[in-house]
Protein backbone atom coordinates (compact mmCIF):
# COMPACT_ATOMS: atom_id res chain seq x y z
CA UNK A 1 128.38 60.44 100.78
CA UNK A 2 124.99 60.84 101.60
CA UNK A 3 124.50 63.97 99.52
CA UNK A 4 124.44 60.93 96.92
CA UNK A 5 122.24 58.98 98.14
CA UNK A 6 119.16 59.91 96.10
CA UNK A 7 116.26 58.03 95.05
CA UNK A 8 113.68 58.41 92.17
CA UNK A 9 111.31 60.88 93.15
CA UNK A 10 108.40 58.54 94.57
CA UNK A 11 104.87 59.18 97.23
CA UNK A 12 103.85 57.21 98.97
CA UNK A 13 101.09 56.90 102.07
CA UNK A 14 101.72 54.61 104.55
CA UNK A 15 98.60 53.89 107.20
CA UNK A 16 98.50 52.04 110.33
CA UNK A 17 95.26 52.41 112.35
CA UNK A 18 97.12 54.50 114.69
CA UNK A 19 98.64 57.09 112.45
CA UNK A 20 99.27 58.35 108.86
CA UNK A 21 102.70 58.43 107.64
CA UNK A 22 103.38 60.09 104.16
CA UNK A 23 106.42 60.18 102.53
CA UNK A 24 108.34 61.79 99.01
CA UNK A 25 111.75 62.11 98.03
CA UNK A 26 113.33 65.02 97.46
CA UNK A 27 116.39 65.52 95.32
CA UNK A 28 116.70 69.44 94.77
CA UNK A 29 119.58 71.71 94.54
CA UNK A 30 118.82 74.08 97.81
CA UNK A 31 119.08 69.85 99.59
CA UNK A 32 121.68 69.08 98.06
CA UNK A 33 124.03 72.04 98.88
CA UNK A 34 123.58 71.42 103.15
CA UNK A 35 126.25 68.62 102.31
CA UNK A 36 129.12 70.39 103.58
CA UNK A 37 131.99 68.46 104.97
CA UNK A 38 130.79 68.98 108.05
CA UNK A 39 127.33 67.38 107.30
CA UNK A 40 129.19 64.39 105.88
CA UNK A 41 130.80 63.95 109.01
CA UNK A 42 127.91 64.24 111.19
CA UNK A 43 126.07 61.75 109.40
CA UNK A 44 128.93 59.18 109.32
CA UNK A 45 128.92 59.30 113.12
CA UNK A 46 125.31 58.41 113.57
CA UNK A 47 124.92 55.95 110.65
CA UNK A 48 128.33 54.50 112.68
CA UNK A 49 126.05 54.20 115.85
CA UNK A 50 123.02 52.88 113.99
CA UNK A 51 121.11 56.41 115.88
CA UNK A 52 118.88 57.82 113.11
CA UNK A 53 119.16 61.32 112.10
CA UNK A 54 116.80 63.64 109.87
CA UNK A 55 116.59 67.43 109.65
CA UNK A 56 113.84 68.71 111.65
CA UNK A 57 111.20 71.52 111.69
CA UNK A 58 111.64 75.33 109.90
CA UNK A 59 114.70 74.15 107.25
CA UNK A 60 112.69 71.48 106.15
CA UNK A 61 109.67 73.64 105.29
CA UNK A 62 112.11 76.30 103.35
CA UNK A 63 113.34 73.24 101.20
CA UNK A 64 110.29 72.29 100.00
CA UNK A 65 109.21 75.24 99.05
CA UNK A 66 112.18 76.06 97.17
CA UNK A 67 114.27 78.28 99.43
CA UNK A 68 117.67 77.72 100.96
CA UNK A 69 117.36 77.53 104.62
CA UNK A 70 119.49 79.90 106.93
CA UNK A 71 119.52 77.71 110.23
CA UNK A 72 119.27 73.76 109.66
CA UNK A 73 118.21 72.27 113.16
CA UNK A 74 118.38 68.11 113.29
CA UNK A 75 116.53 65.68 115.89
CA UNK A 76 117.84 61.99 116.20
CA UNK A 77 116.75 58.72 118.31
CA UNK A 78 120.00 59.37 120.42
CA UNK A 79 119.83 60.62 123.76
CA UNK A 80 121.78 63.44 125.06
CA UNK A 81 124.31 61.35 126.99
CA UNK A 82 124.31 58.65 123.77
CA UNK A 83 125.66 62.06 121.64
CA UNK A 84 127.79 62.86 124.09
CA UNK A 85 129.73 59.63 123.96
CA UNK A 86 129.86 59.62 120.47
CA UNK A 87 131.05 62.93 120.30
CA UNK A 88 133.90 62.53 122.28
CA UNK A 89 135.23 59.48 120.83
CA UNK A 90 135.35 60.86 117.15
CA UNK A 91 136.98 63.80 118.83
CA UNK A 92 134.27 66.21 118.40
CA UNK A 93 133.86 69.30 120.19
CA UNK A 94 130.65 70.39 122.12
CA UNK A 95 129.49 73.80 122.94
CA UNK A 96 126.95 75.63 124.04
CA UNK A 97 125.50 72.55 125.89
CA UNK A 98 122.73 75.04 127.82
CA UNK A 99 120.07 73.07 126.08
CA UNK A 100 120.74 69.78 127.29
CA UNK A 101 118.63 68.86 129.47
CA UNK A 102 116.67 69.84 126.94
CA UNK A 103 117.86 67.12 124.72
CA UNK A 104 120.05 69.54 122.26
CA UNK A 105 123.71 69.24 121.86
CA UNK A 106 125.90 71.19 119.59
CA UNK A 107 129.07 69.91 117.72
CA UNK A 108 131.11 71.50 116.26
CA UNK A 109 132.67 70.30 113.29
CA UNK A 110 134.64 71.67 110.37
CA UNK A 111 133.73 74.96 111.72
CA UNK A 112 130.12 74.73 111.29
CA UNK A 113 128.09 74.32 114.32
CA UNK A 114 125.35 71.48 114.45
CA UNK A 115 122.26 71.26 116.95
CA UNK A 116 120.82 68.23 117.11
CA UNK A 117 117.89 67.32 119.81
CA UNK A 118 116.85 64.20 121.07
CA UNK A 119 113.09 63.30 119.94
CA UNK A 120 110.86 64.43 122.92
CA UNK A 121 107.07 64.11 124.54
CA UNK A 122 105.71 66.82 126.31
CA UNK A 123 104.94 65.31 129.73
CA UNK A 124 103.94 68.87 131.42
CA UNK A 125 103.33 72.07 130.34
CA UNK A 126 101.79 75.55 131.59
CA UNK A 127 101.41 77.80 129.07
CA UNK A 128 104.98 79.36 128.65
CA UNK A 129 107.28 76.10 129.57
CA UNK A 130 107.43 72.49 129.31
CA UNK A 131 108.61 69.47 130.85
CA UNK A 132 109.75 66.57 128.68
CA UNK A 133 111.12 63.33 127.87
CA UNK A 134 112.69 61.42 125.33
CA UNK A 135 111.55 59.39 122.90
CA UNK A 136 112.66 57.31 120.01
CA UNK A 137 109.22 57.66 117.96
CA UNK A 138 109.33 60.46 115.23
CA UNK A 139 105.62 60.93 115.41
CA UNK A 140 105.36 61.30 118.79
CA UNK A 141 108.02 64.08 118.37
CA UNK A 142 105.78 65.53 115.42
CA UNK A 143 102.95 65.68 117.69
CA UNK A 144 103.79 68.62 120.33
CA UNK A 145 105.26 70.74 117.61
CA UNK A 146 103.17 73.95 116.62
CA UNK A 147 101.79 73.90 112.95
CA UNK A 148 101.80 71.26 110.48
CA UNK A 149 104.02 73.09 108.37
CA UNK A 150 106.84 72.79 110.88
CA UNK A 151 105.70 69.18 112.18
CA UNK A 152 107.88 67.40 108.99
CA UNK A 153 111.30 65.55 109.16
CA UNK A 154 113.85 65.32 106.12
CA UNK A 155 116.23 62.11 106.14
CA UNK A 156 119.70 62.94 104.79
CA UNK A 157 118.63 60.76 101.89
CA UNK A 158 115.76 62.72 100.50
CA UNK A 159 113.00 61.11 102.51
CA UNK A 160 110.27 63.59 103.72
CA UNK A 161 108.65 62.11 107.02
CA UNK A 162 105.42 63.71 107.20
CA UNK A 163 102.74 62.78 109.78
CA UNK A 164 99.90 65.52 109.82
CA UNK A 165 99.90 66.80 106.18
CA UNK A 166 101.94 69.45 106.43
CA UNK A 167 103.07 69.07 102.87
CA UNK A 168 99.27 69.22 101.53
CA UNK A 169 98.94 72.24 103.89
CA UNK A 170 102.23 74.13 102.40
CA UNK A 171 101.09 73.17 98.93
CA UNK A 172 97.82 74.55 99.51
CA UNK A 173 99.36 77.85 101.37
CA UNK A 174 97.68 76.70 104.46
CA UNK A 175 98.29 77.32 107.75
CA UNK A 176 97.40 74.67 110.65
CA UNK A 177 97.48 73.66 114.51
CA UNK A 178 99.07 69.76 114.04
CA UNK A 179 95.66 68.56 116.08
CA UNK A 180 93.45 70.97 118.38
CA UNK A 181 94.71 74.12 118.05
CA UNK A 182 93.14 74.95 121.48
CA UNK A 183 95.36 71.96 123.21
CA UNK A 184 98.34 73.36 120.67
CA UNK A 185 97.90 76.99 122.37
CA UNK A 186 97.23 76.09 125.52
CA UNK A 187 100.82 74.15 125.68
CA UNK A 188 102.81 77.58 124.79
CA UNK A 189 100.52 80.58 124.45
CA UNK A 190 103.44 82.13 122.34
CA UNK A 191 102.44 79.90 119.41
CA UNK A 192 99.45 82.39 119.15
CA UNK A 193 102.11 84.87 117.42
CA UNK A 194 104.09 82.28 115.85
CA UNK A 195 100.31 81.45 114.15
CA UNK A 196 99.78 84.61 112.55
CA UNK A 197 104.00 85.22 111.74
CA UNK A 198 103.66 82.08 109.48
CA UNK A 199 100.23 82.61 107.90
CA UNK A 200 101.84 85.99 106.60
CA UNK A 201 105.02 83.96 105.40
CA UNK A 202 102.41 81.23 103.83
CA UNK A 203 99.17 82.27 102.77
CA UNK A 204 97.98 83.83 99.56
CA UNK A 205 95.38 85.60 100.85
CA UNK A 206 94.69 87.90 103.83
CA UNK A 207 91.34 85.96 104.93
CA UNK A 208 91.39 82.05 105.01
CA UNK A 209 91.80 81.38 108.44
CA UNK A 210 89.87 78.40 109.87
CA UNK A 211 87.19 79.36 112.15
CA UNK A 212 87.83 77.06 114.48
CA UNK A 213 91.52 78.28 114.60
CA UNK A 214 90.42 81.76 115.59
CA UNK A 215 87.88 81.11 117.92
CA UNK A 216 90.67 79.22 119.75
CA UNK A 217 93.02 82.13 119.94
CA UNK A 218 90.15 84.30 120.67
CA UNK A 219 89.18 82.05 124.18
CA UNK A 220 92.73 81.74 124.52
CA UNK A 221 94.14 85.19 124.05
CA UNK A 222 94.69 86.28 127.78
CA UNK A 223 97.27 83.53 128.66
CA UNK A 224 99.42 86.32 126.16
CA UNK A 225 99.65 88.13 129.47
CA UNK A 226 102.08 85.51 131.12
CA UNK A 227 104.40 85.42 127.77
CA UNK A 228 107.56 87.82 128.83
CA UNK A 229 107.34 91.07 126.22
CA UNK A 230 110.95 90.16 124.91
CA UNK A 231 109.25 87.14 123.12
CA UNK A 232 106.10 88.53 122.25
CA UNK A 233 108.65 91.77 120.70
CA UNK A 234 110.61 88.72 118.78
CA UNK A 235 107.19 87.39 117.32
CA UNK A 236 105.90 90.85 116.47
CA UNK A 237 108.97 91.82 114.81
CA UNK A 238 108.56 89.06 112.31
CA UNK A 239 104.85 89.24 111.85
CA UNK A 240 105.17 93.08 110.73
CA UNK A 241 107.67 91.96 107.67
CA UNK A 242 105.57 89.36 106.15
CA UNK A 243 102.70 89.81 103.94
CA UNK A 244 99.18 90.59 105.53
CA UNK A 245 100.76 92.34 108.39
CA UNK A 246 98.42 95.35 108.71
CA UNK A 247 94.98 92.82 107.79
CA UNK A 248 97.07 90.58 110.49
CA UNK A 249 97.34 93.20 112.99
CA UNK A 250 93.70 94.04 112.40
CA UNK A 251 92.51 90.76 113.57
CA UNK A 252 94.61 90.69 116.04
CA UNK A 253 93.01 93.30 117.66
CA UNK A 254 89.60 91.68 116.53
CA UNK A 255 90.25 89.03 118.64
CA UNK A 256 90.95 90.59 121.75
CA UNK A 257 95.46 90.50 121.57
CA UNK A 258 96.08 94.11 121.90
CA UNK A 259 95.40 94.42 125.79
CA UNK A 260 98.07 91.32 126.79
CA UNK A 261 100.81 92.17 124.01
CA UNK A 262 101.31 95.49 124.54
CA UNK A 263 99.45 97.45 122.34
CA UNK A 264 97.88 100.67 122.03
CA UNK A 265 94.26 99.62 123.62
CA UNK A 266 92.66 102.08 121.08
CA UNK A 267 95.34 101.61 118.51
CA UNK A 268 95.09 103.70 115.37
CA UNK A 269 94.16 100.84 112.89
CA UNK A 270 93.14 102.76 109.89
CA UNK A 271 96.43 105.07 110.36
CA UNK A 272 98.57 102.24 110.50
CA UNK A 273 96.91 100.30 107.48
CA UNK A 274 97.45 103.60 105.21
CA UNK A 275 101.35 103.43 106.63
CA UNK A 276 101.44 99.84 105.93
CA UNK A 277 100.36 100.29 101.69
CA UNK A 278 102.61 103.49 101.80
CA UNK A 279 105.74 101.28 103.26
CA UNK A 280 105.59 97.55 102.77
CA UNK A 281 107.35 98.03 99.35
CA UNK A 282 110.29 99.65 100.75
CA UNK A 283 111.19 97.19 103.50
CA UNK A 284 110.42 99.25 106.87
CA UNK A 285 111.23 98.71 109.82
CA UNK A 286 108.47 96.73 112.12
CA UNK A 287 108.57 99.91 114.49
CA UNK A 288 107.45 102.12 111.85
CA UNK A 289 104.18 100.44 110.99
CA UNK A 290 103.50 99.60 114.89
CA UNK A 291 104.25 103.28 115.89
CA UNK A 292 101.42 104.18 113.23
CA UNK A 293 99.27 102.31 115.78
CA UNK A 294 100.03 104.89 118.31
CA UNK A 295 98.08 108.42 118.79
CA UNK A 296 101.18 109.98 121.45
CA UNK A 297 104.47 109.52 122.92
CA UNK A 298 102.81 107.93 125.96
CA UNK A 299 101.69 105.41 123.96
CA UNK A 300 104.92 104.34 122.51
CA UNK A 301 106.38 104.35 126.48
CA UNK A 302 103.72 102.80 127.45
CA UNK A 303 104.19 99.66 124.56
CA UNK A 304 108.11 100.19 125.66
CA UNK A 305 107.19 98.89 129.07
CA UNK A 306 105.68 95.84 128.09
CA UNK A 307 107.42 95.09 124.91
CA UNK A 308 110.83 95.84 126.23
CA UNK A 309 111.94 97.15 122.85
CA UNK A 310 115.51 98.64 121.90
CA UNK A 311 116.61 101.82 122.93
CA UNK A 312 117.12 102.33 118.95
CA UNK A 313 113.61 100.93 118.19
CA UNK A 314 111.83 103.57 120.35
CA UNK A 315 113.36 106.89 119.61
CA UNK A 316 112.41 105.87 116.26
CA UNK A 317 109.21 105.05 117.65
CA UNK A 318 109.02 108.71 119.42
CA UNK A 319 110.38 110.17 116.33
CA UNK A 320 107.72 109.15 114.35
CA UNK A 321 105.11 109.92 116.32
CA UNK A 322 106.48 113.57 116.61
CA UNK A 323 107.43 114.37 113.22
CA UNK A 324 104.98 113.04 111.44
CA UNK A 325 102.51 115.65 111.00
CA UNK A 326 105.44 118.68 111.50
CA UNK A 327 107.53 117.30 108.62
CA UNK A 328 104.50 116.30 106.40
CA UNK A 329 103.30 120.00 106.54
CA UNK A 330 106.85 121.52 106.31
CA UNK A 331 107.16 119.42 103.33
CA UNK A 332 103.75 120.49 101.65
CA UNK A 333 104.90 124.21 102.48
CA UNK A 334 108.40 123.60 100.95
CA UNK A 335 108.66 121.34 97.88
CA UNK A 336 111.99 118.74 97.77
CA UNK A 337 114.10 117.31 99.20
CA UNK A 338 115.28 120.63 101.47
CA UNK A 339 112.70 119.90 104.14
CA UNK A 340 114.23 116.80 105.18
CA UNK A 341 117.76 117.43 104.32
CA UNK A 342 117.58 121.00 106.64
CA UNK A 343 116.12 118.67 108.91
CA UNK A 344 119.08 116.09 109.27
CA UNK A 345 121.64 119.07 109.38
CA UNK A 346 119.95 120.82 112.30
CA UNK A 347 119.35 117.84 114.25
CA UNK A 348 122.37 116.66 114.50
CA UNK A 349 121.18 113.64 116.50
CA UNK A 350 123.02 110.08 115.66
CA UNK A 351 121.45 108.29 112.88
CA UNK A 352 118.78 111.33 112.17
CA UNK A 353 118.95 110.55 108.35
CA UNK A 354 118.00 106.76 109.10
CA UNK A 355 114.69 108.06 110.82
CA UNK A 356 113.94 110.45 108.81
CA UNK A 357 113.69 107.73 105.96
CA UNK A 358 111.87 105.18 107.79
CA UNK A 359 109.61 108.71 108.05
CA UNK A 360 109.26 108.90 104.54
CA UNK A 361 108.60 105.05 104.35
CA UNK A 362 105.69 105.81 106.70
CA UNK A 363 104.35 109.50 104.59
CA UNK A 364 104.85 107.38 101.16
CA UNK A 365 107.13 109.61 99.98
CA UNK A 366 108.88 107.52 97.09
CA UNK A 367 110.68 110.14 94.88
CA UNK A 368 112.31 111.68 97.99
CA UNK A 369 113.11 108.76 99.90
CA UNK A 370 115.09 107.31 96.95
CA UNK A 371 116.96 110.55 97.13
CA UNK A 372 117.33 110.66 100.72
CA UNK A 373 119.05 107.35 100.64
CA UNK A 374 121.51 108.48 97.68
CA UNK A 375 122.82 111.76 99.68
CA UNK A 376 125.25 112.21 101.50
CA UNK A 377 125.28 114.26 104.90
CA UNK A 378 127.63 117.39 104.01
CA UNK A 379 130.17 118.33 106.64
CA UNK A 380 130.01 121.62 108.10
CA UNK A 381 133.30 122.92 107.20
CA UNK A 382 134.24 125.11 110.04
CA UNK A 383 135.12 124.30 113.41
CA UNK A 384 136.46 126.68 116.79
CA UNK A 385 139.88 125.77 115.69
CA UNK A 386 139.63 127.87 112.36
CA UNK A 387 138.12 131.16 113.62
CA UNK A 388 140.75 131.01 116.93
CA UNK A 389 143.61 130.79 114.22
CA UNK A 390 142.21 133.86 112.42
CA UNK A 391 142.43 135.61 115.67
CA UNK A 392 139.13 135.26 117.92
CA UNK A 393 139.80 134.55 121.50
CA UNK A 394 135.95 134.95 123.43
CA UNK A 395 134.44 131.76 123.35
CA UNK A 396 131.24 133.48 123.24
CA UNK A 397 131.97 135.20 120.09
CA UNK A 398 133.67 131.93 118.64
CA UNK A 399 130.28 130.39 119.52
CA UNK A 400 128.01 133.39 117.99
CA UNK A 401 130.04 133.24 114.90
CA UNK A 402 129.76 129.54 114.14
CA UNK A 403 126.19 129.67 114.64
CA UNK A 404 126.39 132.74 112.08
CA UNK A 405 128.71 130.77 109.20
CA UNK A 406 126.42 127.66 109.79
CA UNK A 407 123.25 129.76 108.60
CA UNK A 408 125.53 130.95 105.71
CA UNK A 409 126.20 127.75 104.87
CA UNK A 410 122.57 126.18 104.80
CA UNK A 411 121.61 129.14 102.62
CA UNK A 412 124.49 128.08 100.31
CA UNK A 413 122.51 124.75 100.30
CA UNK A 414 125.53 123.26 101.84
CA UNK A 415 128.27 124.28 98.91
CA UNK A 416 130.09 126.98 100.10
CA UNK A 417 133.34 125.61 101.32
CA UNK A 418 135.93 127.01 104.44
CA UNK A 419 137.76 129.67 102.45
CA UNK A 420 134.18 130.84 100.93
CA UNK A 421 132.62 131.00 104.80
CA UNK A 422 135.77 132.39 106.10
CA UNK A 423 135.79 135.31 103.66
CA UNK A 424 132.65 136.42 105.69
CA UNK A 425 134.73 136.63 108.96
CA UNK A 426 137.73 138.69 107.61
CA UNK A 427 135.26 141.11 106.12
């Protein structure tokens, strides 16, 4: 089993004049538990073939810092058509096979689903897509990835395969282009976003970029406008959940990103750093710190169009940006939780209580959003049904009346139950 197959924890540095090759075993737990059945048998069917296969990329940077990966992608030596015929004679079945002539195939065995792409050299590239071919050299490979933190490979033995110091870098919480990071950028403008989405999952600090790194995204910063806003939304989504995401979005905007990524030209930066202290220990949503950004609804439709967000993501959005000030001042005029609760009642809307949270995320309202979360919507206890059984027949006054009971109610604070509201009617 290869999950066995572990060595004593060595480093070593291997040099050739052409490259730099270090290497380290690893032997934790979060490695160890990948080895499914379905691991097992993926491995037995390329050490059968004598095609080499590591784990590639993201899942190798989550093991060595400790975490257990969520997605595990793998690269090999063995072309897509090599995979293919190995596939099908251990009886393997392929899906999703899309990416092939990208070089990934995906088998599925045991019921888990494995991707594994061919090694590959960019040949051609403009910005947004890439033309490639494939290659059986794993530093080659390493070389047209993004950062050096995602540049390493993982044997299924415990060997780390590391090319461009990406494991110095993630020990030292550093964030790095693997070579130019001009040449890096210029390949896939997207990796811009993906830049500042891992320094907030990486670095310590708010402030230790490398200069050179920024200037490069600064010169580089309109080929953003090409990138489609359903990727740049995908990037931005992430960036606004890890740490430094208001000093992030901050130089962002220093640097010129706001006009080709869909953001408020004049955004509202000091607005949406108080939002971000108020919220970013109570897990908001990305919308709710970006929507601080905006000073009106036109703003939000106007980052809708580019951005291409959710329906969901921006009535929240609008929702914010309306209520923010009306609710705050409600609440300062009426103490509690009524405000809010009065609100959600009266709305009516679908998932009202949701917003009005994220709302209270955004206002730093601790005490009542730990209260909002705990209550339950009460159910208006009348309906048409009830008063036409006690003998109404005008729709109009059916109407008039419910409207009546429901103010009844409210005053109640929401306890008076049918018989109770009834009792009104009859008298």
């Amino acid at each position: 089993m290869w999950s066995r197959i572990l060595r004593p924890s060595v480093t070593v540095r291997t040099c050739f004049w052409w490259r730099s090759l270090f290497t380290m075993q690893l032997k934790s737990s979060e490695f160890q538990v990948l080895f499914t059945n379905g691991l097992n048998e993926l491995a037995d069917i390329f050490l059968k073939h004598q095609y080499e296969l590591r784990i590639a990329g993201g899942a190798v940077r989550d093991l060595l810092s400790g975490k257990q990966p969520e997605d595990v992608d793998f690269a090999t030596t063995a072309t897509p058509e090599e995979m293919k015929r190995m596939f099908q004679a251990a009886g393997i079945r392929m899906i999703n096979n899309k990416g092939e002539k990208h070089g990934t195939i995906t088998a599925r065995i045991h019921n888990e689903n494995f991707e594994v792409t061919t090694l590959r050299v960019d040949m051609k590239t403009d910005g947004r897509h890439a033309e490639v071919e494939f290659t059986t050299d794993w530093q080659k490979d390493a070389e047209r990835r993004d950062l050096t933190i995602n540049s390493m490979f993982l044997g299924l033995d415990g060997t780390l395969y590391d090319y461009f110091k990406g494991y110095d870098d993630l020990q030292k919480r550093t964030v790095r282009f693997v070579g130019s990071p001009e040449q890096r950028i210029q390949e896939d403008y997207l990796r811009i976003l993906r830049y500042f989405r891992f320094y907030g999952k990486v670095a310590l600090k708010p402030d230790e970029h490398e200069p050179e790194t920024l200037e490069a995204i600064r010169t580089n910063s309109n080929g953003l406008a090409a990138i489609s806003g359903e990727r740049i939304w995908v990037e931005l989504k992430k960036i606004m959940i890890c740490h430094h995401a208001a000093e992030l979005l901050d130089l962002m905007y220093s640097l010129g990103l706001a006009q080709y990524i869909g953001l408020p030209a004049d955004g509202n930066i000091d607005e949406m750093k108080r939002v971000w202290q108020n919220a970013r220990d109570h897990s908001p949503k990305p919308m709710t710190i970006l929507a601080a950004l905006c000073r009106s609804p036109e703003e939000v439709e106007k980052m809708d169009v580019r951005l291409k967000v959710s329906r969901e993501e921006k009535t929240l959005a609008l929702f914010l940006v309306k209520y923010r000030q009306e609710l705050r001042k409600k609440n300062d005029e009426r103490e509690g939780l009524k405000t809010f609760t009065d609100f959600i009642i009266d709305n009516r809307e679908l998932d009202t209580q949701s917003k009005v949270c994220e709302l209270l995320k955004y206002q730093g309202e601790r005490k009542l959003l730990s209260e909002l979360r705990t209550w339950a919507i009460p159910r208006f206890p009348i309906s048409g049904h009830d008063l036409r059984k006690i003998g109404m027949i005008s729709g109009k006054e059916i109407g008039t009346t419910l409207q009546k009971l429901r103010d009844i109610w409210k005053r109640s604070h929401y306890q008076m139950d049918k018989e109770e509201l009834l009792s009104y009617v009859k008298s």
